[in-house]
PDB file of N, CA and C in Angstrom:
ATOM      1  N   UNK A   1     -14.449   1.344   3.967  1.00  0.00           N
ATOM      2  CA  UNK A   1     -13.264   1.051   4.758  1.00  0.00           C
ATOM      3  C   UNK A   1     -12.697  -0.296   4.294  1.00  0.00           C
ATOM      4  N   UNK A   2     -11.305  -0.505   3.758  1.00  0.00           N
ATOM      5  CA  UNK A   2     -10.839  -1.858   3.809  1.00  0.00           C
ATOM      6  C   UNK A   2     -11.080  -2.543   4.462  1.00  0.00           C
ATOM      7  N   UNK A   3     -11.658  -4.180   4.148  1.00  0.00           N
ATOM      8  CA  UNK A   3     -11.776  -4.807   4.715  1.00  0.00           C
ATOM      9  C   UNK A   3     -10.691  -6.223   4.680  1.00  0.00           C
ATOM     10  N   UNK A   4     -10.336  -6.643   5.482  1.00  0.00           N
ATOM     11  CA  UNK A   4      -9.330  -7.440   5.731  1.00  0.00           C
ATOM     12  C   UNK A   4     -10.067  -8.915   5.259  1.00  0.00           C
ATOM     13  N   UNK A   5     -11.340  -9.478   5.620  1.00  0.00           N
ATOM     14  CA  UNK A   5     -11.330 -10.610   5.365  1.00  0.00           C
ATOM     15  C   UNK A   5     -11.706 -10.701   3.780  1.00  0.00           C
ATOM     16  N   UNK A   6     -12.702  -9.618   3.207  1.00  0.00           N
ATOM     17  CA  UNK A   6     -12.710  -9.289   1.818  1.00  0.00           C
ATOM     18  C   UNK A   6     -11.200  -9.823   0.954  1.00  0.00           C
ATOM     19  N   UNK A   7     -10.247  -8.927   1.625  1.00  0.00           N
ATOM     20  CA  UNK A   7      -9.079  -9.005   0.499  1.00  0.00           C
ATOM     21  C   UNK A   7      -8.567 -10.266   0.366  1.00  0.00           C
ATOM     22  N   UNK A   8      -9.016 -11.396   1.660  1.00  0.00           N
ATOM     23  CA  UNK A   8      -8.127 -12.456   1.815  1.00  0.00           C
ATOM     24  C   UNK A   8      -9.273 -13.164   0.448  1.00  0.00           C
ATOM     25  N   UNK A   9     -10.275 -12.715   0.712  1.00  0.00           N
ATOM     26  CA  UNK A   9     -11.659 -13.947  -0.255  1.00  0.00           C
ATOM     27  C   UNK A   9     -10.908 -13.414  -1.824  1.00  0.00           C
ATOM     28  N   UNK A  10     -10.590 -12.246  -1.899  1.00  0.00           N
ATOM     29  CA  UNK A  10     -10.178 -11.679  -2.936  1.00  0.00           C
ATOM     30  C   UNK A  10      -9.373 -12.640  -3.599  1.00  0.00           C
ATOM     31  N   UNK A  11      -7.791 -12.948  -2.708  1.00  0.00           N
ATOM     32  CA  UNK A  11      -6.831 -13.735  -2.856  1.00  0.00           C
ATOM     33  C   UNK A  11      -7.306 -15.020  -3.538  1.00  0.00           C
ATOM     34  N   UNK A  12      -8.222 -15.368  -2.786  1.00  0.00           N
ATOM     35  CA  UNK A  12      -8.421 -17.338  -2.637  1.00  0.00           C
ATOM     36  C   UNK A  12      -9.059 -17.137  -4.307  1.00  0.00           C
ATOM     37  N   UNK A  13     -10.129 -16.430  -4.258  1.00  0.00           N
ATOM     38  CA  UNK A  13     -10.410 -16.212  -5.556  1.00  0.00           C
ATOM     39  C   UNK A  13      -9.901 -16.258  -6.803  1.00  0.00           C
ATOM     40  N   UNK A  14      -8.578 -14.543  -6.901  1.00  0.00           N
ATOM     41  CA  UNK A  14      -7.840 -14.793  -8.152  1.00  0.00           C
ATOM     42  C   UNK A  14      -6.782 -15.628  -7.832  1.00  0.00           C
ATOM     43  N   UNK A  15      -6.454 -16.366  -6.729  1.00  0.00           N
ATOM     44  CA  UNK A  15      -5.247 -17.372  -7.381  1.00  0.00           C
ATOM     45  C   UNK A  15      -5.979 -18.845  -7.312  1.00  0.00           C
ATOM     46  N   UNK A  16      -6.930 -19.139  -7.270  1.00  0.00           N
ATOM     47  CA  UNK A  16      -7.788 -20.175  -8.073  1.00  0.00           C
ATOM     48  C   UNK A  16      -8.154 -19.931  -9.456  1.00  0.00           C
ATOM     49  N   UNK A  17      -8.414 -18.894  -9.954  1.00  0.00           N
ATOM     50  CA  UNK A  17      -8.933 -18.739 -11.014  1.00  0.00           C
ATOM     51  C   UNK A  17      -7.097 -18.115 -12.084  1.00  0.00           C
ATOM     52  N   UNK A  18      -5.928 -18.081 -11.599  1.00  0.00           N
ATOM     53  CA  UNK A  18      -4.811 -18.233 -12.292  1.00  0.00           C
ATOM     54  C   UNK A  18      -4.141 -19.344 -12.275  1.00  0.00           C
ATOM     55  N   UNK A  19      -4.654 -20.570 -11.481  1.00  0.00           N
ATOM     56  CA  UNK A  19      -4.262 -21.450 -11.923  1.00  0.00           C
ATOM     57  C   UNK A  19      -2.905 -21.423 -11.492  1.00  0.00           C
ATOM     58  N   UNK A  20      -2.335 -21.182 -10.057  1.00  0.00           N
ATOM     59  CA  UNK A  20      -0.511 -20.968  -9.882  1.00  0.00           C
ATOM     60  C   UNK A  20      -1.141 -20.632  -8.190  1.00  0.00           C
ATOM     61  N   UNK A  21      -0.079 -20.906  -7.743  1.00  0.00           N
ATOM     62  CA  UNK A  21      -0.249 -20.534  -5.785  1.00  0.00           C
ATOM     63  C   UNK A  21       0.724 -19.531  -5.837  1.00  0.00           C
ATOM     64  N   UNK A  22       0.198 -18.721  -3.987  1.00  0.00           N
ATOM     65  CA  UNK A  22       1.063 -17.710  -4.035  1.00  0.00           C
ATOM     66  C   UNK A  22       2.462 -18.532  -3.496  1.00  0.00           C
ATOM     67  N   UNK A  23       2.154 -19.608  -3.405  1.00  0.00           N
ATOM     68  CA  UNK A  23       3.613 -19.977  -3.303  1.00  0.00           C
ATOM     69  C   UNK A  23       4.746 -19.554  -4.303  1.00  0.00           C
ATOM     70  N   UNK A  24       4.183 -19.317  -5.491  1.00  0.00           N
ATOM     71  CA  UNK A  24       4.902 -19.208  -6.685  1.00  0.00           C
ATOM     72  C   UNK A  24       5.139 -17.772  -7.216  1.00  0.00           C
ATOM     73  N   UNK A  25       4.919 -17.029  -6.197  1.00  0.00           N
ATOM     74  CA  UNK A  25       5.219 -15.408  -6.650  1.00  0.00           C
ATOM     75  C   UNK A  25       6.448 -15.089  -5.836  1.00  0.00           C
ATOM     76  N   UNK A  26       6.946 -14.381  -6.640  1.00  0.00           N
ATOM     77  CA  UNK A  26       8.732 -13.873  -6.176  1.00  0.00           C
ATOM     78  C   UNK A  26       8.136 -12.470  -5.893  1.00  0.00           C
ATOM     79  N   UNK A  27       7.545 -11.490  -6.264  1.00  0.00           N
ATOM     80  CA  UNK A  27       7.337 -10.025  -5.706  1.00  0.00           C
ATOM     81  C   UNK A  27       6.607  -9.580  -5.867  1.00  0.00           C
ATOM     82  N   UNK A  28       5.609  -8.896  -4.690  1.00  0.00           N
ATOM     83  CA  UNK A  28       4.330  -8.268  -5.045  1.00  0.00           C
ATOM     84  C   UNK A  28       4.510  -7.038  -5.260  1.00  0.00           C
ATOM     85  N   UNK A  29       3.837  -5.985  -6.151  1.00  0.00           N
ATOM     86  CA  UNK A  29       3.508  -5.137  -6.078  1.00  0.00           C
ATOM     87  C   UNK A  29       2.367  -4.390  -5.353  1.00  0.00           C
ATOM     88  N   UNK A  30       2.397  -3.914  -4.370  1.00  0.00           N
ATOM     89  CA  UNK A  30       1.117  -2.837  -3.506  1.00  0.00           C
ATOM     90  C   UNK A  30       0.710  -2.376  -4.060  1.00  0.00           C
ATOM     91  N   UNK A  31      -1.089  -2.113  -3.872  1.00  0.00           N
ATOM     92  CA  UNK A  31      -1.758  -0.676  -3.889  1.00  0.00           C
ATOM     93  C   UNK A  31      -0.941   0.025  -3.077  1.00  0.00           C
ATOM     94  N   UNK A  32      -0.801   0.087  -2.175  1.00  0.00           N
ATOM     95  CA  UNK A  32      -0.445   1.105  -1.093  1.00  0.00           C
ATOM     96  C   UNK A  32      -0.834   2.759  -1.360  1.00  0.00           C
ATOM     97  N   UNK A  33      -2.486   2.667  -0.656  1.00  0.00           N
ATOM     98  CA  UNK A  33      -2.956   4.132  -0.323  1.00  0.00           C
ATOM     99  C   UNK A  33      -2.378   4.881  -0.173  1.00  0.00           C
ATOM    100  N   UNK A  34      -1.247   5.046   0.895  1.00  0.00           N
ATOM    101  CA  UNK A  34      -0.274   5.750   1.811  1.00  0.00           C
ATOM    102  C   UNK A  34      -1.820   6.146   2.916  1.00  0.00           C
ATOM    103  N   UNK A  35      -2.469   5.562   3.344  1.00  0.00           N
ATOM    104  CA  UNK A  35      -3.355   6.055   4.238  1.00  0.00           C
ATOM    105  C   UNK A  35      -2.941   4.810   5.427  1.00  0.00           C
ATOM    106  N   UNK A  36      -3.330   5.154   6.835  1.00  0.00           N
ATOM    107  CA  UNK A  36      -2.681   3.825   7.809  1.00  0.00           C
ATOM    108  C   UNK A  36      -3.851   3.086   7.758  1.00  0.00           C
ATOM    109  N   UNK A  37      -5.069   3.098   7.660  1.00  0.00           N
ATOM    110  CA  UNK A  37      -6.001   1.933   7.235  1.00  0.00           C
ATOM    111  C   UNK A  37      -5.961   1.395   5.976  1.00  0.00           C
ATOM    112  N   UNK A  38      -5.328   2.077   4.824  1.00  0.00           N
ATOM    113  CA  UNK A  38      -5.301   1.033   3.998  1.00  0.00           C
ATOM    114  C   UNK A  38      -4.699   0.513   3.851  1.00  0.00           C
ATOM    115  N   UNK A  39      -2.833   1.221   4.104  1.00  0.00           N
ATOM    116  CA  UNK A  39      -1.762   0.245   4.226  1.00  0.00           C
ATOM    117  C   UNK A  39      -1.775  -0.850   5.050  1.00  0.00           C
ATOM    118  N   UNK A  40      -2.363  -0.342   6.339  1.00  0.00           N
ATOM    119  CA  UNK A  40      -2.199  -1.523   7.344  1.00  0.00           C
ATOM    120  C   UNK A  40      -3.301  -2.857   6.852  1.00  0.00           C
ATOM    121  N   UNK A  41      -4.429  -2.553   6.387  1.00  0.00           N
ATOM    122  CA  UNK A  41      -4.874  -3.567   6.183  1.00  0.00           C
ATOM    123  C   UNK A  41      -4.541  -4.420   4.739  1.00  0.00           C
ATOM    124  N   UNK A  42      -3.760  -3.787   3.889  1.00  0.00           N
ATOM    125  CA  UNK A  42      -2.953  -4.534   3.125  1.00  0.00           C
ATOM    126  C   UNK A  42      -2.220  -5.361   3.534  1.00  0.00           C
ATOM    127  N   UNK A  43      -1.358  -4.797   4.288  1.00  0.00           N
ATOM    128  CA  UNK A  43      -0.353  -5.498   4.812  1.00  0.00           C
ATOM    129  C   UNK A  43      -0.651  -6.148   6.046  1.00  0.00           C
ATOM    130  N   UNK A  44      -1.519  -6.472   6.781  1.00  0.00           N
ATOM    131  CA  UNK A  44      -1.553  -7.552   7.202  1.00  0.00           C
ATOM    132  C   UNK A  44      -2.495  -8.367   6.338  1.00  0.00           C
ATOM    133  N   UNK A  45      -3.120  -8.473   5.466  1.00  0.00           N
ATOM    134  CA  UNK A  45      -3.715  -9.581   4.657  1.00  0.00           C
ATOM    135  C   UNK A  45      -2.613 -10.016   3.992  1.00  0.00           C
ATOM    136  N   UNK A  46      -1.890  -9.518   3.496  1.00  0.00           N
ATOM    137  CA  UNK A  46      -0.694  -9.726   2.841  1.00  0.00           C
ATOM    138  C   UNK A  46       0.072 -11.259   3.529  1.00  0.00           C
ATOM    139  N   UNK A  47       0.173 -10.179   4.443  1.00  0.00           N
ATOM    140  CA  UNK A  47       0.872 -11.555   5.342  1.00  0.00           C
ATOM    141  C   UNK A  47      -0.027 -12.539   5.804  1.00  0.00           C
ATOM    142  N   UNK A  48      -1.245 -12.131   6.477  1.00  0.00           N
ATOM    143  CA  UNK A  48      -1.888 -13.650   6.660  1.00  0.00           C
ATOM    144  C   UNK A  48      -1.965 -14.350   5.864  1.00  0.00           C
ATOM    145  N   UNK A  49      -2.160 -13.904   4.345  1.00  0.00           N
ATOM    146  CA  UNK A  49      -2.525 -14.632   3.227  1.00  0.00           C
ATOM    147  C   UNK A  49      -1.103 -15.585   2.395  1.00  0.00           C
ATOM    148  N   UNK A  50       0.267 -15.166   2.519  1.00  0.00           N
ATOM    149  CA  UNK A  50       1.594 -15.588   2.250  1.00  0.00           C
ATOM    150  C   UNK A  50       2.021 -16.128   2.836  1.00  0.00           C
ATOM    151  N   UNK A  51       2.009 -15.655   4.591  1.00  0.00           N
ATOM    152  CA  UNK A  51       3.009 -16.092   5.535  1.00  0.00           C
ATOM    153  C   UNK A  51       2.707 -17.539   6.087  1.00  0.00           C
ATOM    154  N   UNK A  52       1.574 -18.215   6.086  1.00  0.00           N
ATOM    155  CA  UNK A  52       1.274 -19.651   6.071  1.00  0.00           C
ATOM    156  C   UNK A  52       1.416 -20.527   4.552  1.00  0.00           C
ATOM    157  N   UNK A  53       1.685 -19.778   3.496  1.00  0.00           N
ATOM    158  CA  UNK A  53       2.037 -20.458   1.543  1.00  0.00           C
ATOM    159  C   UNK A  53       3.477 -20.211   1.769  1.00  0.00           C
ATOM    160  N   UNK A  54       4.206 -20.272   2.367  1.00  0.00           N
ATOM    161  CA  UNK A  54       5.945 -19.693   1.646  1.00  0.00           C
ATOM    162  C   UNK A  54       6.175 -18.765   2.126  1.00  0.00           C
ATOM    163  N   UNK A  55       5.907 -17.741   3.070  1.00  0.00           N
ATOM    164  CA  UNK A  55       6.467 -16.179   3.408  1.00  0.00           C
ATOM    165  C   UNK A  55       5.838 -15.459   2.553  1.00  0.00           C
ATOM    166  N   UNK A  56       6.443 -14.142   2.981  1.00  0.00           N
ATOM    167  CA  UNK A  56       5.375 -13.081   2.025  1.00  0.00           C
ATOM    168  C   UNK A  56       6.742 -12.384   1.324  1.00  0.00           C
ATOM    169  N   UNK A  57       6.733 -12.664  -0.536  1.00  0.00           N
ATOM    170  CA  UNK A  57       7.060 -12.309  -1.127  1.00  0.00           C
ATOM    171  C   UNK A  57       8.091 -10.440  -0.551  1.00  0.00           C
ATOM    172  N   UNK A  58       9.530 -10.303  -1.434  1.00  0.00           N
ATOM    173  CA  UNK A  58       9.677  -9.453  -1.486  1.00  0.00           C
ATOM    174  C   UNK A  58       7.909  -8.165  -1.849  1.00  0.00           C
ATOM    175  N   UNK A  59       8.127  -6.997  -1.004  1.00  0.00           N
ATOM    176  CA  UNK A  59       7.281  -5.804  -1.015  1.00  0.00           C
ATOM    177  C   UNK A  59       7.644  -4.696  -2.269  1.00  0.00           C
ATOM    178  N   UNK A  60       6.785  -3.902  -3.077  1.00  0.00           N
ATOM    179  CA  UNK A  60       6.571  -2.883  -3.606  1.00  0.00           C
ATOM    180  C   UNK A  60       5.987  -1.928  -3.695  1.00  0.00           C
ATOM    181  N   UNK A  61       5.739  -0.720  -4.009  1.00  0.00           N
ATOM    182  CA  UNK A  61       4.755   0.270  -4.283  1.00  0.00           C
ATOM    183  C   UNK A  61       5.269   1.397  -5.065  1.00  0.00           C
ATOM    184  N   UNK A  62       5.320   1.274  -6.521  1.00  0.00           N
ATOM    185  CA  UNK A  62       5.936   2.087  -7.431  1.00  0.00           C
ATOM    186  C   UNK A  62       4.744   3.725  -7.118  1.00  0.00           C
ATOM    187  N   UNK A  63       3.316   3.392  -7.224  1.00  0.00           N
ATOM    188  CA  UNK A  63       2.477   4.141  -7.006  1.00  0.00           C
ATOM    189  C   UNK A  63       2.992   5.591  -5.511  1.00  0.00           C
ATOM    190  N   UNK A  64       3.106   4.421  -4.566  1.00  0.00           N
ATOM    191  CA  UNK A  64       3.583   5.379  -3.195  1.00  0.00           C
ATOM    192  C   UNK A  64       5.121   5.610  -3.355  1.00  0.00           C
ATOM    193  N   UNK A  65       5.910   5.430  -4.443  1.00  0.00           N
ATOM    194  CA  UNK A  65       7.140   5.628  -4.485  1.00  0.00           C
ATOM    195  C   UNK A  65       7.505   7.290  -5.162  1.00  0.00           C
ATOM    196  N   UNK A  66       6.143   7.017  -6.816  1.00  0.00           N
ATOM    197  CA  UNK A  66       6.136   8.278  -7.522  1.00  0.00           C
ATOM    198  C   UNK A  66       5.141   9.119  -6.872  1.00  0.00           C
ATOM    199  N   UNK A  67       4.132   9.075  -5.721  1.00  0.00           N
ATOM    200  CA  UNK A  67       3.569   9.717  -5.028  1.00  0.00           C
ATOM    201  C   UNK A  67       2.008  10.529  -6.350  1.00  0.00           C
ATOM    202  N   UNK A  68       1.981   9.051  -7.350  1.00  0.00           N
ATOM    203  CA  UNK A  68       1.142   9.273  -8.431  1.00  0.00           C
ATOM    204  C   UNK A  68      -0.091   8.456  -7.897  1.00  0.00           C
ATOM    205  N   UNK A  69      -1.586   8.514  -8.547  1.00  0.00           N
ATOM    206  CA  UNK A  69      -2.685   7.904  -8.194  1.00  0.00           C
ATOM    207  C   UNK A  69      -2.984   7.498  -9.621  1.00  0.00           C
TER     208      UNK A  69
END
């Protein structure tokens, strides 16, 4: 099951190790499952993790757009 505080350790992780804050991203691209536990817990890590750095970047999901895996 997604875990929400996982994805945030995830975050702190690769944007220490790229060397850039998410302050500095203009648009994310989603996994987006299309499942409501995984979206939802994307998207609120999403935001806990942005919305205190700058807001949370314009949203994407080319994946849930072409309905491809």
């Amino acid at each position: 099951m997604p875990n929400p505080s996982g994805q945030l350790g995830s975050y702190e992780l690769a944007y220490a190790r790229a060397g850039f804050g998410p302050e500095e991203v203009d648009y994310l691209e989603c996994h987006a499952t299309g499942t409501p536990i995984g979206d939802g817990t994307e998207a609120e890590s999403v935001a806990s993790w942005f919305g205190p750095r700058g807001g949370v970047p314009p949203l994407g999901s080319v994946k849930a757009t072409s309905g491809t895996c």
